[in-house]
N, C-alpha and C. Protein backbone atom coordinates (compact mmCIF):
# COMPACT_ATOMS: atom_id res chain seq x y z
N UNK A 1 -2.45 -7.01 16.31
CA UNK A 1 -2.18 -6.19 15.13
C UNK A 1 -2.89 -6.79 13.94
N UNK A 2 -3.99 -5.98 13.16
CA UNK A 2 -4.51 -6.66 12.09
C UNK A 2 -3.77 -6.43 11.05
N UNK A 3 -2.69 -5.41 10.76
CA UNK A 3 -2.56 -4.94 9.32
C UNK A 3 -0.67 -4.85 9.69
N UNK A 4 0.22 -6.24 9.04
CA UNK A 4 1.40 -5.17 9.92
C UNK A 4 2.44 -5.17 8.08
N UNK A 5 3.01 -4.22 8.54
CA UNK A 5 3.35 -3.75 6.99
C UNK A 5 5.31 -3.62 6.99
N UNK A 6 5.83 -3.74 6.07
CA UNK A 6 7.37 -4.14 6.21
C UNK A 6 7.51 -3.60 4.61
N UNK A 7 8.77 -3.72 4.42
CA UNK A 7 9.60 -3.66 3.24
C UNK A 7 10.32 -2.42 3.23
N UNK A 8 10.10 -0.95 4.33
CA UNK A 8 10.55 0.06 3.43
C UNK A 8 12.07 -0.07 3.78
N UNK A 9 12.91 1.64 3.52
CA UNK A 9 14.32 1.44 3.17
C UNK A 9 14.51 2.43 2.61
N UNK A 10 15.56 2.71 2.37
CA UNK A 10 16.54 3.91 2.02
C UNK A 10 17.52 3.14 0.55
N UNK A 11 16.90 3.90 -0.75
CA UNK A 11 17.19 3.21 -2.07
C UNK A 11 17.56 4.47 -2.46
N UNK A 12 18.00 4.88 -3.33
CA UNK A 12 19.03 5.70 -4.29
C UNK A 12 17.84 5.99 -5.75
N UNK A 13 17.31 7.07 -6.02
CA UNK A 13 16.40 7.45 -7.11
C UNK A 13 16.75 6.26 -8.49
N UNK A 14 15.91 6.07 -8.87
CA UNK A 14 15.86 4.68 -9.70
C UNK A 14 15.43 3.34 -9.61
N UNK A 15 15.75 3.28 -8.35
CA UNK A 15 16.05 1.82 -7.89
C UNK A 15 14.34 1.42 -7.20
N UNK A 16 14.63 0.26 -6.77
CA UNK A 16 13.26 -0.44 -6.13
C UNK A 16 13.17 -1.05 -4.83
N UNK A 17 11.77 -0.89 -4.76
CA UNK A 17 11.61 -1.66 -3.28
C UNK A 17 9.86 -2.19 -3.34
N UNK A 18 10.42 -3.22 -2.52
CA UNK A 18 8.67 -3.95 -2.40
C UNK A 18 8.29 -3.67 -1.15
N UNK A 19 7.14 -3.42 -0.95
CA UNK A 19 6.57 -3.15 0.32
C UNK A 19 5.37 -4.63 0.67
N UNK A 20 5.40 -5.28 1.63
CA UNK A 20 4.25 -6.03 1.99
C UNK A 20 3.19 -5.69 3.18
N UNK A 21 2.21 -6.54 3.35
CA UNK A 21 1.46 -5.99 4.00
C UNK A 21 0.65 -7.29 4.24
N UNK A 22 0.89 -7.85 5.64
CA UNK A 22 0.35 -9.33 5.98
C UNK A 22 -0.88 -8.75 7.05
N UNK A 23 -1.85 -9.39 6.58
CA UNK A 23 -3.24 -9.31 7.14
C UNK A 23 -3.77 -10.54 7.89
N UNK A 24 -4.48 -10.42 8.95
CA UNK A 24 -5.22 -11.36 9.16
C UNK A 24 -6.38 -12.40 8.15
N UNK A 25 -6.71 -13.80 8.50
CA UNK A 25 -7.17 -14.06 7.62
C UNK A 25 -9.07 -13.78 7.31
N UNK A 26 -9.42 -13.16 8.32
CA UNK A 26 -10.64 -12.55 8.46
C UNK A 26 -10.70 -11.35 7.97
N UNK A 27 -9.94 -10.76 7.46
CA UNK A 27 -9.82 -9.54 7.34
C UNK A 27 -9.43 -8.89 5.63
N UNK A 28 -8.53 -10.17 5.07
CA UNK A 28 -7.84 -9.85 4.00
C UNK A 28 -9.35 -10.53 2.85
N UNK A 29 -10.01 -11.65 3.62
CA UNK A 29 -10.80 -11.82 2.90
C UNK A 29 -11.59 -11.70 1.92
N UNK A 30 -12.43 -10.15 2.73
CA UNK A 30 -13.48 -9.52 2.33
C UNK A 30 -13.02 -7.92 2.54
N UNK A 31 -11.68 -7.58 1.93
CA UNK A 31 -11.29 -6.35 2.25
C UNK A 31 -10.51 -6.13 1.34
N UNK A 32 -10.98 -4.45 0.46
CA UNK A 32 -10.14 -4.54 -0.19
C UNK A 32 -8.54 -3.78 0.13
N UNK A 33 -7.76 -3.62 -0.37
CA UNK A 33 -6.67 -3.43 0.17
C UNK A 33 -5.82 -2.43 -0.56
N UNK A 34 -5.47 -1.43 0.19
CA UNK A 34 -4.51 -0.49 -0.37
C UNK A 34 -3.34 0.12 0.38
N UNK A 35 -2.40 1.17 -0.63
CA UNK A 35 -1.50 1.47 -0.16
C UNK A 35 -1.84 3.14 -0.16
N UNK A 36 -1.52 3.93 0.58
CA UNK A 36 -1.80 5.16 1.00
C UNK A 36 -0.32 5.88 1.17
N UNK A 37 0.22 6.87 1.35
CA UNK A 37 1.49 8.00 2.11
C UNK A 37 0.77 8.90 2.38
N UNK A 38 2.03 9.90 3.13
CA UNK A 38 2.21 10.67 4.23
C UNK A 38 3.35 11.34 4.24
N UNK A 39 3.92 12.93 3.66
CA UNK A 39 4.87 13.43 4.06
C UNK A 39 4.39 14.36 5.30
N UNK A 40 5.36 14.48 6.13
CA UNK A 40 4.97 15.58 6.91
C UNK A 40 4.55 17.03 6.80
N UNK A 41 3.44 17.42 7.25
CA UNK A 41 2.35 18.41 7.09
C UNK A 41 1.70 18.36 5.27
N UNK A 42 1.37 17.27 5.36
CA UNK A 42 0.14 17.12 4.16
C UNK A 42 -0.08 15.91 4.25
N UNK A 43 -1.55 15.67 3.88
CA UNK A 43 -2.57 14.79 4.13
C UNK A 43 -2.06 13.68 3.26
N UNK A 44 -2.69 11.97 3.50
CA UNK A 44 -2.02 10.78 3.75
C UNK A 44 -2.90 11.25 2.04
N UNK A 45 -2.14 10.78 0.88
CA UNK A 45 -2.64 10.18 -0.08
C UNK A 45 -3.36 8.79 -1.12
N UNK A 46 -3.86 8.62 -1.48
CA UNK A 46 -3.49 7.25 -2.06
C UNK A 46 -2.66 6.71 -2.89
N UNK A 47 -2.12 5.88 -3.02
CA UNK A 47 -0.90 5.01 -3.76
C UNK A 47 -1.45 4.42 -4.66
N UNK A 48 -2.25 3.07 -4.26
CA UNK A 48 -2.74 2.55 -5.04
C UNK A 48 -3.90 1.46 -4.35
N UNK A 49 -4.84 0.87 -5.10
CA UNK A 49 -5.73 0.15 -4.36
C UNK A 49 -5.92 -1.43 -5.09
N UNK A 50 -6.58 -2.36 -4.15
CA UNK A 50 -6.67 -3.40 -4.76
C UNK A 50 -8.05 -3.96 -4.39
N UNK A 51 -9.01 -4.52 -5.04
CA UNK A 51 -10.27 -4.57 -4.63
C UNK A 51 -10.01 -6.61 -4.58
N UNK A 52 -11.00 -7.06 -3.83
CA UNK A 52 -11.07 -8.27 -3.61
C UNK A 52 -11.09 -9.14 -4.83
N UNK A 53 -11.61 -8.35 -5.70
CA UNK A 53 -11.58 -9.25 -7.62
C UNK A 53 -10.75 -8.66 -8.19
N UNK A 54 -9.13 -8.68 -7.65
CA UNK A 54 -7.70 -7.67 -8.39
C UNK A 54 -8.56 -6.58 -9.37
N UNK A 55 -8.76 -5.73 -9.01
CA UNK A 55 -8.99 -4.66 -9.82
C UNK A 55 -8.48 -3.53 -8.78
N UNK A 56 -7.68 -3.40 -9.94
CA UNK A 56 -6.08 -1.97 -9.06
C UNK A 56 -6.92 -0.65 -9.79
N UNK A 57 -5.99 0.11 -8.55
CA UNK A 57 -6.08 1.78 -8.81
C UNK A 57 -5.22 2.30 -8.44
N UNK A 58 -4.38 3.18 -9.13
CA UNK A 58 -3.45 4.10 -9.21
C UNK A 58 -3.76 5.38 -9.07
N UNK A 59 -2.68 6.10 -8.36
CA UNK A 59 -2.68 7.62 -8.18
C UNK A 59 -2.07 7.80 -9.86
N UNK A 60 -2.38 9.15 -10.32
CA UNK A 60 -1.65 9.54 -11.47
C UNK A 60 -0.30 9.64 -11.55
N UNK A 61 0.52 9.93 -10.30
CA UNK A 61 2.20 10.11 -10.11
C UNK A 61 2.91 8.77 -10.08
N UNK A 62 2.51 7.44 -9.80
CA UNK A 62 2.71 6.04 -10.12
C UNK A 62 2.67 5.47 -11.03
N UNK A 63 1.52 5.45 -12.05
CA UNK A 63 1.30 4.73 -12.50
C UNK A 63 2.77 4.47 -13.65
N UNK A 64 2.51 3.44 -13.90
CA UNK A 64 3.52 2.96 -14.90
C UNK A 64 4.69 2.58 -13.79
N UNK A 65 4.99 2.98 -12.45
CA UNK A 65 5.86 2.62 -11.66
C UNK A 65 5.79 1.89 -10.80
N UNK A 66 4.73 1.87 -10.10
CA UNK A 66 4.42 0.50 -8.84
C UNK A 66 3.23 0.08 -9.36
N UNK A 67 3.31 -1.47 -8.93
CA UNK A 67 2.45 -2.22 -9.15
C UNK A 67 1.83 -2.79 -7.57
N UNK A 68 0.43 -3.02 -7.35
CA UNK A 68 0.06 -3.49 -6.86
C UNK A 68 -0.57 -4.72 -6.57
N UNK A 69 -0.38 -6.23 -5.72
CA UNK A 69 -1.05 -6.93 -6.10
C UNK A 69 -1.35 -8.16 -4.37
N UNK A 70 -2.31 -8.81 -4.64
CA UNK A 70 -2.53 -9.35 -3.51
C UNK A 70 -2.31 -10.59 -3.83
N UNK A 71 -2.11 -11.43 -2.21
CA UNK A 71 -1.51 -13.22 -2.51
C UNK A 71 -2.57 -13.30 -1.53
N UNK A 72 -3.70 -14.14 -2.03
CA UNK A 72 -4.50 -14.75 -1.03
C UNK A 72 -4.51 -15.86 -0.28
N UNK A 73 -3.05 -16.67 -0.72
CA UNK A 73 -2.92 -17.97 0.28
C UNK A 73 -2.01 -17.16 1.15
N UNK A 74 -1.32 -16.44 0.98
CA UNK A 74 -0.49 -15.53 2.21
C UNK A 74 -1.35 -14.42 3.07
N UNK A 75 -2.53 -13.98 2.78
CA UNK A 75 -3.32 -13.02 3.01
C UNK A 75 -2.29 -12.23 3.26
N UNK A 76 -1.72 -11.53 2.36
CA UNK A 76 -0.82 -10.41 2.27
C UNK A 76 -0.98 -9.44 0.52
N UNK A 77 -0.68 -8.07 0.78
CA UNK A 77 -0.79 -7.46 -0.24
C UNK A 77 0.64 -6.62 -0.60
N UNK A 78 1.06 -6.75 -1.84
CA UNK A 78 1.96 -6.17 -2.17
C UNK A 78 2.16 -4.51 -2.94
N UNK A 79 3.44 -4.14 -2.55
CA UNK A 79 3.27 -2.76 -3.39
C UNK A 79 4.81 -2.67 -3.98
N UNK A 80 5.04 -3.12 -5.22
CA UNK A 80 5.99 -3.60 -5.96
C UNK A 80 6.87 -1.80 -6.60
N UNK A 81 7.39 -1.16 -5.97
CA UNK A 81 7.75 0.14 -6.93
C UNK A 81 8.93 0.16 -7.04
N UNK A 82 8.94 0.55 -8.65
CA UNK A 82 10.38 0.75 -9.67
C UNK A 82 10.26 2.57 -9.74
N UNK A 83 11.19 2.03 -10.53
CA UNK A 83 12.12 3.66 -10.89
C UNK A 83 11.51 4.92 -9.91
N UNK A 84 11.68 4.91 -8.52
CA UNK A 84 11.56 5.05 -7.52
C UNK A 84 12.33 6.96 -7.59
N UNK A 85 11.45 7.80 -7.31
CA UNK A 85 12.31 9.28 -7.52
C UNK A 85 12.09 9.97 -6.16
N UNK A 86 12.87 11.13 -5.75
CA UNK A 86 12.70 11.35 -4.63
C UNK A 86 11.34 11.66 -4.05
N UNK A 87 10.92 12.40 -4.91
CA UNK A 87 9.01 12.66 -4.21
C UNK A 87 8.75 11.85 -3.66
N UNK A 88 8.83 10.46 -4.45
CA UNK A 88 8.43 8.89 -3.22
C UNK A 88 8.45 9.18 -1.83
N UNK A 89 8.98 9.82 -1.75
CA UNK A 89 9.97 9.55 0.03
C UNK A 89 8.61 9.75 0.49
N UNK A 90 8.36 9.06 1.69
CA UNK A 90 7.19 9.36 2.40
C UNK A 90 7.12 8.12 2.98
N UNK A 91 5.90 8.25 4.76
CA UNK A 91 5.59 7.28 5.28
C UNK A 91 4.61 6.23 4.64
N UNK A 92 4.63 4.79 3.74
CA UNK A 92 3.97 3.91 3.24
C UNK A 92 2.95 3.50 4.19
N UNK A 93 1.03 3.04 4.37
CA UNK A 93 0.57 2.54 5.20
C UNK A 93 -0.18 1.84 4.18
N UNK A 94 -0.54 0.37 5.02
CA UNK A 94 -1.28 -0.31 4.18
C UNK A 94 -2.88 0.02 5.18
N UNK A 95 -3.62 -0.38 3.95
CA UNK A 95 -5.20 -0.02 4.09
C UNK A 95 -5.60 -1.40 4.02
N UNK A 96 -7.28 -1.68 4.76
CA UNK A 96 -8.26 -2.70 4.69
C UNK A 96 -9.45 -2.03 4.84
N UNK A 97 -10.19 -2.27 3.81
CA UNK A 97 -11.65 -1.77 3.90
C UNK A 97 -12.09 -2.81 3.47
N UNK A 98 -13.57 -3.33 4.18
CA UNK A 98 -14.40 -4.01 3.82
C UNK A 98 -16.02 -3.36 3.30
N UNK A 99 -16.42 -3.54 2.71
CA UNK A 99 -17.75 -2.91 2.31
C UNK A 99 -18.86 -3.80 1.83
N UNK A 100 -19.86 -3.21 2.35
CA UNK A 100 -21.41 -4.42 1.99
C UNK A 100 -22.69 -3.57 1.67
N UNK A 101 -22.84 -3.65 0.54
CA UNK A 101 -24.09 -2.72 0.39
C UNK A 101 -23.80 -1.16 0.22
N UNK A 102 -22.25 -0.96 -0.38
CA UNK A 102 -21.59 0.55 -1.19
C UNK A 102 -21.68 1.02 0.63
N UNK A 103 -21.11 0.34 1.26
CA UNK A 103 -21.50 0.81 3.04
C UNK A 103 -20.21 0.21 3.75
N UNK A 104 -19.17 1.13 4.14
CA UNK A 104 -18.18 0.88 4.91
C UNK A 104 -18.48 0.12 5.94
N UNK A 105 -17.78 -1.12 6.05
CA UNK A 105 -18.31 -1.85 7.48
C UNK A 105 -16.82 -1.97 8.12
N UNK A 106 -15.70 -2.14 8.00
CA UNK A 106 -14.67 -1.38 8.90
C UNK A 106 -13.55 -0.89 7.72
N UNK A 107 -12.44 -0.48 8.80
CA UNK A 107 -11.33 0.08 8.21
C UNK A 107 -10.35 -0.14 9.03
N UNK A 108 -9.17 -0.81 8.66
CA UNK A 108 -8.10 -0.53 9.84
C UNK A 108 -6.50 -0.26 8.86
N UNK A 109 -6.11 0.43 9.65
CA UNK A 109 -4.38 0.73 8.86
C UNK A 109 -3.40 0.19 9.55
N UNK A 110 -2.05 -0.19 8.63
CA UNK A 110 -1.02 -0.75 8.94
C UNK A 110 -0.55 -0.01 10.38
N UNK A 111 0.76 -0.17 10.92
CA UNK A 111 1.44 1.29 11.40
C UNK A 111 2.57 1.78 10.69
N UNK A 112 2.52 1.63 9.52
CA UNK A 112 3.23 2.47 8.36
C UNK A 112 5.15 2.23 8.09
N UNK A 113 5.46 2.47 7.51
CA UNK A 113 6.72 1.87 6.85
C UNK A 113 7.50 2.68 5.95
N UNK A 114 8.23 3.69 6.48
CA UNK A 114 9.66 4.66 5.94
C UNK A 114 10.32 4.20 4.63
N UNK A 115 9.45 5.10 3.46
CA UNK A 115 10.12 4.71 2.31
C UNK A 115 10.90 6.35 2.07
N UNK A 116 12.58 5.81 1.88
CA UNK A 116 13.43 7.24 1.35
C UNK A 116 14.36 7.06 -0.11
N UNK A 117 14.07 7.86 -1.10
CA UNK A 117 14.42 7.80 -1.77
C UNK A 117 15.45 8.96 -2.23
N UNK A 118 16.86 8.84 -2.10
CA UNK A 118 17.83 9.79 -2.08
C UNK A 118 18.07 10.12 -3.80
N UNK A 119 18.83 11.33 -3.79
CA UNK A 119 18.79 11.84 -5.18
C UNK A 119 20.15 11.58 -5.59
């Protein structure tokens, strides 16, 4: 397993949850790293991203609410979200892309992590 991903849970609208995402150490290296969802019947979105020189990216429906950030002595990436509303609800997957020359050289995904957020 290169990408294995933990934290989700069943939280109450408001509240928080951290999501992690422990990578290999070949992998977290030179990759940058994001968080993506998935409700059923519509396409996986992005969450948020983290590039190898911390430079984050946010979807517009987050921002100001989860934070993203990576620990490189853990080769793990975090996805820190507050005031958590039901839309959240969705399957969490963590992302690894590496790139050389604006040129995808792989990609692999978590196997994803049940975030529910009740009203």
């Amino acid at each position: 397993v290169q990408l294995q991903a933990s934290g989700g849970g069943l939280v109450q609208a408001g509240g928080s949850l951290r999501l992690s995402c422990a990578a290999s150490e070949i992998i977290f290296s030179i990759s940058d790293m994001g968080w993506y969802r998935q409700t059923p019947g519509k396409q996986r979105e992005l969450v948020a991203t983290i590039t190898t020189d911390d430079s984050t990216n946010y979807a517009d429906s987050v921002k100001g609410r989860f934070t993203i950030s990576r620990d490189n002595a853990r080769m793990t990436v975090y996805l820190q979200m507050n005031s958590l509303k039901p839309e959240d609800t969705a399957v969490y997957y963590c992302n690894a892309r590496s790139w050389r020359r604006a040129m995808l050289q792989f990609e692999y995904w978590g196997q994803g992590t049940q975030v529910t957020v009740s009203s």
